[in-house]
PDB file of N, CA and C in Angstrom:
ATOM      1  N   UNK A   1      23.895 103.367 106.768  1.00  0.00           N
ATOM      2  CA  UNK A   1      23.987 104.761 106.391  1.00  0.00           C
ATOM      3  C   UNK A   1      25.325 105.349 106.829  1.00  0.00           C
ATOM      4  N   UNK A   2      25.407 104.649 108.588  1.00  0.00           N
ATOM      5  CA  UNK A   2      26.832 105.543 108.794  1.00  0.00           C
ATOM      6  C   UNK A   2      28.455 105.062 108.027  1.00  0.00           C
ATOM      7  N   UNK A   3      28.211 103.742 106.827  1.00  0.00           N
ATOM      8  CA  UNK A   3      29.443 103.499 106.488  1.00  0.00           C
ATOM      9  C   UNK A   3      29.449 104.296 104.814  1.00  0.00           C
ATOM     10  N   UNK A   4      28.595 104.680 104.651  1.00  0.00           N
ATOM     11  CA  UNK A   4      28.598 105.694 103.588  1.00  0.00           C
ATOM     12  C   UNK A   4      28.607 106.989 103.621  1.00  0.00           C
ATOM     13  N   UNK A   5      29.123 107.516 104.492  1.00  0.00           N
ATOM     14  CA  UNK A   5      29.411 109.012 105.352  1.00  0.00           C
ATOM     15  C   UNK A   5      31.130 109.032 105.857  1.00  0.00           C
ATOM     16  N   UNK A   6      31.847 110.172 105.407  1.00  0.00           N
ATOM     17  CA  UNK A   6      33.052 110.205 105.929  1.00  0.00           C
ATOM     18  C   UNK A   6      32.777 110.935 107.338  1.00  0.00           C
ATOM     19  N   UNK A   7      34.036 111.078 107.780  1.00  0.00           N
ATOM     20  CA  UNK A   7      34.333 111.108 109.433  1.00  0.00           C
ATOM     21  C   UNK A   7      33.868 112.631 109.723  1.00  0.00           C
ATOM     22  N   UNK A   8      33.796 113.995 108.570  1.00  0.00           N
ATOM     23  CA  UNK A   8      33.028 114.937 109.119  1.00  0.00           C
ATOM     24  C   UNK A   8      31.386 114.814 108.820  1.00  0.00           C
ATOM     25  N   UNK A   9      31.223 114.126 107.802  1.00  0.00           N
ATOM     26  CA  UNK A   9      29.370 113.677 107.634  1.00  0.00           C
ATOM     27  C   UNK A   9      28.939 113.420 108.805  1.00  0.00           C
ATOM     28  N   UNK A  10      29.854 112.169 109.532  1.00  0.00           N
ATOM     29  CA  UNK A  10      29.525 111.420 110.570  1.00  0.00           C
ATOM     30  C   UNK A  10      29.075 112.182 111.582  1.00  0.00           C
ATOM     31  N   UNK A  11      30.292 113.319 112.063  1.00  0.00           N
ATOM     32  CA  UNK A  11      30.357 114.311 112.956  1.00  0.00           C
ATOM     33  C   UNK A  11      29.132 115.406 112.563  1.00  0.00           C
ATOM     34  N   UNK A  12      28.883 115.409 111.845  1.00  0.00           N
ATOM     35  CA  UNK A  12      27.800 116.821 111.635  1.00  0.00           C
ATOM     36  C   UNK A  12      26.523 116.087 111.641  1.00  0.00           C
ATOM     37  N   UNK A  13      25.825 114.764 111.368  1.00  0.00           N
ATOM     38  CA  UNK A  13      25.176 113.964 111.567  1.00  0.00           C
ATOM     39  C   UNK A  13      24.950 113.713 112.896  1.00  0.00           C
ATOM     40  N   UNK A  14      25.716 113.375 113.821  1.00  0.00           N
ATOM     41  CA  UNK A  14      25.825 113.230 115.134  1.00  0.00           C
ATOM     42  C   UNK A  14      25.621 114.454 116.193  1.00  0.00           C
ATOM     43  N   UNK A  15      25.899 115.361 115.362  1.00  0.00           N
ATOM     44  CA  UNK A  15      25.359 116.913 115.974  1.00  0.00           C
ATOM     45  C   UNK A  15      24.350 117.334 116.084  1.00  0.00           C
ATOM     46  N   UNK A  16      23.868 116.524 114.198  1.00  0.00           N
ATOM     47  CA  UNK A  16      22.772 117.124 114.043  1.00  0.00           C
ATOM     48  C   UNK A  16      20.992 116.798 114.700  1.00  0.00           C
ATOM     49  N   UNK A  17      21.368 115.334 115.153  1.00  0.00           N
ATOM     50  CA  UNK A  17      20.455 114.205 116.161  1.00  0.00           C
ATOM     51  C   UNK A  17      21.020 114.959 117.255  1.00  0.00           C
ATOM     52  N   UNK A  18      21.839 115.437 118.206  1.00  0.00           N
ATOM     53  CA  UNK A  18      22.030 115.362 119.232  1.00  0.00           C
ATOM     54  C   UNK A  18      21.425 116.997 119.595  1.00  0.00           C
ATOM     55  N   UNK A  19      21.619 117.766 118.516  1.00  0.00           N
ATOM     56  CA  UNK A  19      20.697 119.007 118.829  1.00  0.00           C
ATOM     57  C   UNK A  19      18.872 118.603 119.049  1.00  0.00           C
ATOM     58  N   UNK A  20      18.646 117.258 118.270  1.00  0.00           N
ATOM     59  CA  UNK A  20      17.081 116.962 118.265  1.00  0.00           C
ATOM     60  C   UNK A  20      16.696 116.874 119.815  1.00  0.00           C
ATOM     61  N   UNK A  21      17.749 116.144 120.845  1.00  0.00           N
ATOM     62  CA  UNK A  21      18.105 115.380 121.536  1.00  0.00           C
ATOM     63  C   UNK A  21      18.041 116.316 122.973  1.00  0.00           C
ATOM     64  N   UNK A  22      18.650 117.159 122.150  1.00  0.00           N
ATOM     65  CA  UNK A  22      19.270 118.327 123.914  1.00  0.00           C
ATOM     66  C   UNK A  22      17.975 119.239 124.163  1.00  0.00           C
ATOM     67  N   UNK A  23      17.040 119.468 122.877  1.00  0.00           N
ATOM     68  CA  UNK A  23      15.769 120.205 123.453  1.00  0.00           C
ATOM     69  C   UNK A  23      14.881 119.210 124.035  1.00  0.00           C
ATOM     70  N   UNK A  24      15.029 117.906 124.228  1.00  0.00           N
ATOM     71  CA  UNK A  24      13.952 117.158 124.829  1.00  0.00           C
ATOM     72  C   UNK A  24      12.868 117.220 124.425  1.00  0.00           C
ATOM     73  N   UNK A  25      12.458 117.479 122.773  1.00  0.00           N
ATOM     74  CA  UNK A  25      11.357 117.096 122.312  1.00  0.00           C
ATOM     75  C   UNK A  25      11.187 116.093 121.426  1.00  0.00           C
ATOM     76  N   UNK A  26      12.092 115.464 120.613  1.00  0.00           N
ATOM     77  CA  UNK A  26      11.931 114.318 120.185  1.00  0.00           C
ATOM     78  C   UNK A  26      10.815 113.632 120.357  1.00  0.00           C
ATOM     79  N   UNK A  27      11.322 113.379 122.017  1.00  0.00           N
ATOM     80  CA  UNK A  27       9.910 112.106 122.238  1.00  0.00           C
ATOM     81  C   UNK A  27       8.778 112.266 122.369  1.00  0.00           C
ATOM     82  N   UNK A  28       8.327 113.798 122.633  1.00  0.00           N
ATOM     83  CA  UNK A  28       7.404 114.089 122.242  1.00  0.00           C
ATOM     84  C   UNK A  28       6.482 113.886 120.873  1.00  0.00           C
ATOM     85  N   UNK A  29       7.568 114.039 120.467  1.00  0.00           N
ATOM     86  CA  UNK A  29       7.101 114.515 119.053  1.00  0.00           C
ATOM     87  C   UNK A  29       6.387 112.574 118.285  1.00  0.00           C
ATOM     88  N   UNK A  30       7.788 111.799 118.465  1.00  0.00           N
ATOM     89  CA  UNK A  30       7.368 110.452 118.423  1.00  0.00           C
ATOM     90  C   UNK A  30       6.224 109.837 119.107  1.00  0.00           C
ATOM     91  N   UNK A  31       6.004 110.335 120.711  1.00  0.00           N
ATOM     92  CA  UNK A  31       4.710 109.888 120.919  1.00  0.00           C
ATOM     93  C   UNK A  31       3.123 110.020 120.656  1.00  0.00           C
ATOM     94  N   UNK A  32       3.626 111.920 120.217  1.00  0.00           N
ATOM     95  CA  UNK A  32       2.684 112.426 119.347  1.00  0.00           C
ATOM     96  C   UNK A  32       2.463 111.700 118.064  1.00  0.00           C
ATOM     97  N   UNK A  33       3.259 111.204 116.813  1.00  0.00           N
ATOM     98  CA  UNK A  33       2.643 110.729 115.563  1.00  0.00           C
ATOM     99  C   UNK A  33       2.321 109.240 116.360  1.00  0.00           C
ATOM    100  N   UNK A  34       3.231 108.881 117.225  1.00  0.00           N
ATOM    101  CA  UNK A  34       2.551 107.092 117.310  1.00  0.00           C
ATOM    102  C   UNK A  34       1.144 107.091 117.847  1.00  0.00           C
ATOM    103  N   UNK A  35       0.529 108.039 119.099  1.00  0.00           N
ATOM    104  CA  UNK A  35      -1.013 108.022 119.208  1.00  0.00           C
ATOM    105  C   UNK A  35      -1.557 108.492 118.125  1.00  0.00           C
ATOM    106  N   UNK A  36      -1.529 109.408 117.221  1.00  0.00           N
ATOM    107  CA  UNK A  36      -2.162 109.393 115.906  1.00  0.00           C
ATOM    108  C   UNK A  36      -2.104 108.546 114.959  1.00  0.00           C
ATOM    109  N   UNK A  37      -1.201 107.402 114.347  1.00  0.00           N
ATOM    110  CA  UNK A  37      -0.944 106.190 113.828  1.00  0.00           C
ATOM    111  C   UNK A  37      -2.145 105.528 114.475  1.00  0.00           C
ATOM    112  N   UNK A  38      -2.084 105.314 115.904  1.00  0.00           N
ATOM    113  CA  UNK A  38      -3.065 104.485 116.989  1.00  0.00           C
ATOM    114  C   UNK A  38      -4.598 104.651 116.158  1.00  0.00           C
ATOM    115  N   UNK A  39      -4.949 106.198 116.205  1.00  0.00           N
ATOM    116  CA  UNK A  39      -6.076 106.834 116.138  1.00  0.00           C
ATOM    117  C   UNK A  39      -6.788 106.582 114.823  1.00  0.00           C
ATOM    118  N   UNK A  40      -5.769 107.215 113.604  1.00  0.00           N
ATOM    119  CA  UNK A  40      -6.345 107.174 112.490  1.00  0.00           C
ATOM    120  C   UNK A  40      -5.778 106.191 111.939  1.00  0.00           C
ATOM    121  N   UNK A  41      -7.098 105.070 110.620  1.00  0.00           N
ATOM    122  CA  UNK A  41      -6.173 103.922 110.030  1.00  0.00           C
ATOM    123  C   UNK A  41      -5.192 104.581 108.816  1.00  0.00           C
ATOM    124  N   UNK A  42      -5.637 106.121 108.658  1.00  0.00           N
ATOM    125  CA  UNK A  42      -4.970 106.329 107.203  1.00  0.00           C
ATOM    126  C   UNK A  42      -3.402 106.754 107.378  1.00  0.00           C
ATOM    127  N   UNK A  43      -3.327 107.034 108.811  1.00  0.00           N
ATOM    128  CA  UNK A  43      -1.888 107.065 109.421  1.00  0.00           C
ATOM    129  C   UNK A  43      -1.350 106.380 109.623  1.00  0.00           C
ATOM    130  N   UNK A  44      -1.971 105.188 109.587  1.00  0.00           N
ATOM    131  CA  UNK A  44      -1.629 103.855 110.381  1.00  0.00           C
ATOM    132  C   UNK A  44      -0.303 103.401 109.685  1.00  0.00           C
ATOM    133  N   UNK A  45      -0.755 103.136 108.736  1.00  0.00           N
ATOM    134  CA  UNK A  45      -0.121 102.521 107.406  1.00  0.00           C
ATOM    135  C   UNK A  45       1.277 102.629 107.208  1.00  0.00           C
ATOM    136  N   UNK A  46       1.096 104.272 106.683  1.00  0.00           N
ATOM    137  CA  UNK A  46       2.072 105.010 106.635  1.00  0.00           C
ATOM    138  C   UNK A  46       3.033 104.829 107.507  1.00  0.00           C
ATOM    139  N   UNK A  47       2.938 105.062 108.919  1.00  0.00           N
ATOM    140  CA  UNK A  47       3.600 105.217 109.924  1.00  0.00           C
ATOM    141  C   UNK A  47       4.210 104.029 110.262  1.00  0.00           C
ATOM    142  N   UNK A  48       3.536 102.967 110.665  1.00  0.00           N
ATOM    143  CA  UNK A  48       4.185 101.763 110.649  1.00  0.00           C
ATOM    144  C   UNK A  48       4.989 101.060 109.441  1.00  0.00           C
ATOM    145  N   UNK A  49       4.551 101.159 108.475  1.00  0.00           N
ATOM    146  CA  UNK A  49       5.415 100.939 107.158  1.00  0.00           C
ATOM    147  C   UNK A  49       6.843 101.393 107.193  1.00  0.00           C
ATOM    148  N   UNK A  50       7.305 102.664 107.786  1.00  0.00           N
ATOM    149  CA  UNK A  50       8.558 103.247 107.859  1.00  0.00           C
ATOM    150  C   UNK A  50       9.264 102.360 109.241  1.00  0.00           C
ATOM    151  N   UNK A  51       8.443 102.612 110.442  1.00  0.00           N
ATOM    152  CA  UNK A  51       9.155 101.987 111.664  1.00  0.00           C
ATOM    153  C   UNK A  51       8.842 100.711 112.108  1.00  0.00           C
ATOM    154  N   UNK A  52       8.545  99.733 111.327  1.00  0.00           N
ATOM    155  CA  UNK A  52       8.068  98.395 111.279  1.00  0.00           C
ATOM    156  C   UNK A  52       9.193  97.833 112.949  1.00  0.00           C
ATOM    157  N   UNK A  53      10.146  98.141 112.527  1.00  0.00           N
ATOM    158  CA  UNK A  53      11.481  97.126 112.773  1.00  0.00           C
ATOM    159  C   UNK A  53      11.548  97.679 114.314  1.00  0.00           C
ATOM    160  N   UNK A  54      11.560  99.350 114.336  1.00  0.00           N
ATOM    161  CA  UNK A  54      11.576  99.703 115.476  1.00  0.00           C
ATOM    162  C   UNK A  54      10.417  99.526 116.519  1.00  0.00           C
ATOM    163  N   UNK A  55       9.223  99.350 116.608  1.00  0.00           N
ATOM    164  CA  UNK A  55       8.596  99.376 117.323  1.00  0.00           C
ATOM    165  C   UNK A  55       7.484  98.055 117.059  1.00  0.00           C
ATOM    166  N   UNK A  56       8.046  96.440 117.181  1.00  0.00           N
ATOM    167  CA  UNK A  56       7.315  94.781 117.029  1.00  0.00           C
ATOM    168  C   UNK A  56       8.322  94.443 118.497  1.00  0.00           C
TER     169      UNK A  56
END
Protein backbone atom coordinates (compact mmCIF):
# COMPACT_ATOMS: atom_id res chain seq x y z
CA UNK A 1 0.00 0.00 0.00
CA UNK A 2 2.79 2.31 1.17
CA UNK A 3 4.59 2.09 -2.45
CA UNK A 4 1.47 3.36 -4.07
CA UNK A 5 1.22 6.57 -1.98
CA UNK A 6 3.49 9.64 -2.62
CA UNK A 7 5.63 11.17 0.17
CA UNK A 8 2.60 13.56 1.43
CA UNK A 9 -0.09 10.41 1.27
CA UNK A 10 2.58 8.70 3.19
CA UNK A 11 2.86 11.58 5.70
CA UNK A 12 -0.88 12.16 6.24
CA UNK A 13 -1.34 8.31 6.48
CA UNK A 14 1.22 8.14 9.15
CA UNK A 15 -0.58 10.91 11.05
CA UNK A 16 -3.47 9.57 10.45
CA UNK A 17 -2.62 5.88 12.47
CA UNK A 18 -0.61 7.78 14.84
CA UNK A 19 -3.60 10.00 15.98
CA UNK A 20 -5.42 6.25 16.40
CA UNK A 21 -2.31 5.59 18.44
CA UNK A 22 -1.83 8.71 20.83
CA UNK A 23 -5.51 8.24 22.33
CA UNK A 24 -4.60 4.73 23.47
CA UNK A 25 -7.63 3.15 22.29
CA UNK A 26 -6.83 1.17 19.47
CA UNK A 27 -6.17 -1.77 21.50
CA UNK A 28 -8.96 -1.58 23.03
CA UNK A 29 -10.93 -1.45 20.47
CA UNK A 30 -8.98 -4.64 18.74
CA UNK A 31 -9.39 -6.58 21.85
CA UNK A 32 -12.88 -5.69 21.96
CA UNK A 33 -13.87 -7.16 18.21
CA UNK A 34 -11.25 -10.17 18.82
CA UNK A 35 -13.35 -11.42 22.17
CA UNK A 36 -16.46 -11.00 20.09
CA UNK A 37 -14.96 -12.97 16.94
CA UNK A 38 -14.09 -15.53 20.12
CA UNK A 39 -17.84 -15.34 21.20
CA UNK A 40 -19.96 -15.27 18.20
CA UNK A 41 -19.37 -17.88 15.12
CA UNK A 42 -21.10 -15.27 12.79
CA UNK A 43 -18.20 -12.86 13.69
CA UNK A 44 -15.92 -15.33 13.58
CA UNK A 45 -15.60 -15.61 10.01
CA UNK A 46 -15.67 -12.33 9.11
CA UNK A 47 -13.10 -11.23 11.43
CA UNK A 48 -10.58 -13.72 10.92
CA UNK A 49 -10.96 -13.75 7.15
CA UNK A 50 -9.55 -10.04 7.10
CA UNK A 51 -6.65 -10.67 9.87
CA UNK A 52 -5.79 -14.25 9.02
CA UNK A 53 -1.99 -13.31 8.62
CA UNK A 54 -1.93 -11.10 11.63
CA UNK A 55 -3.00 -13.04 14.36
CA UNK A 56 -1.72 -17.55 13.41
Amino acid sequence: MLTGLDAAERRALFAHEHAHLARRRHHRFLLTVQLAARANPRLRESFWSGHRDQYQ
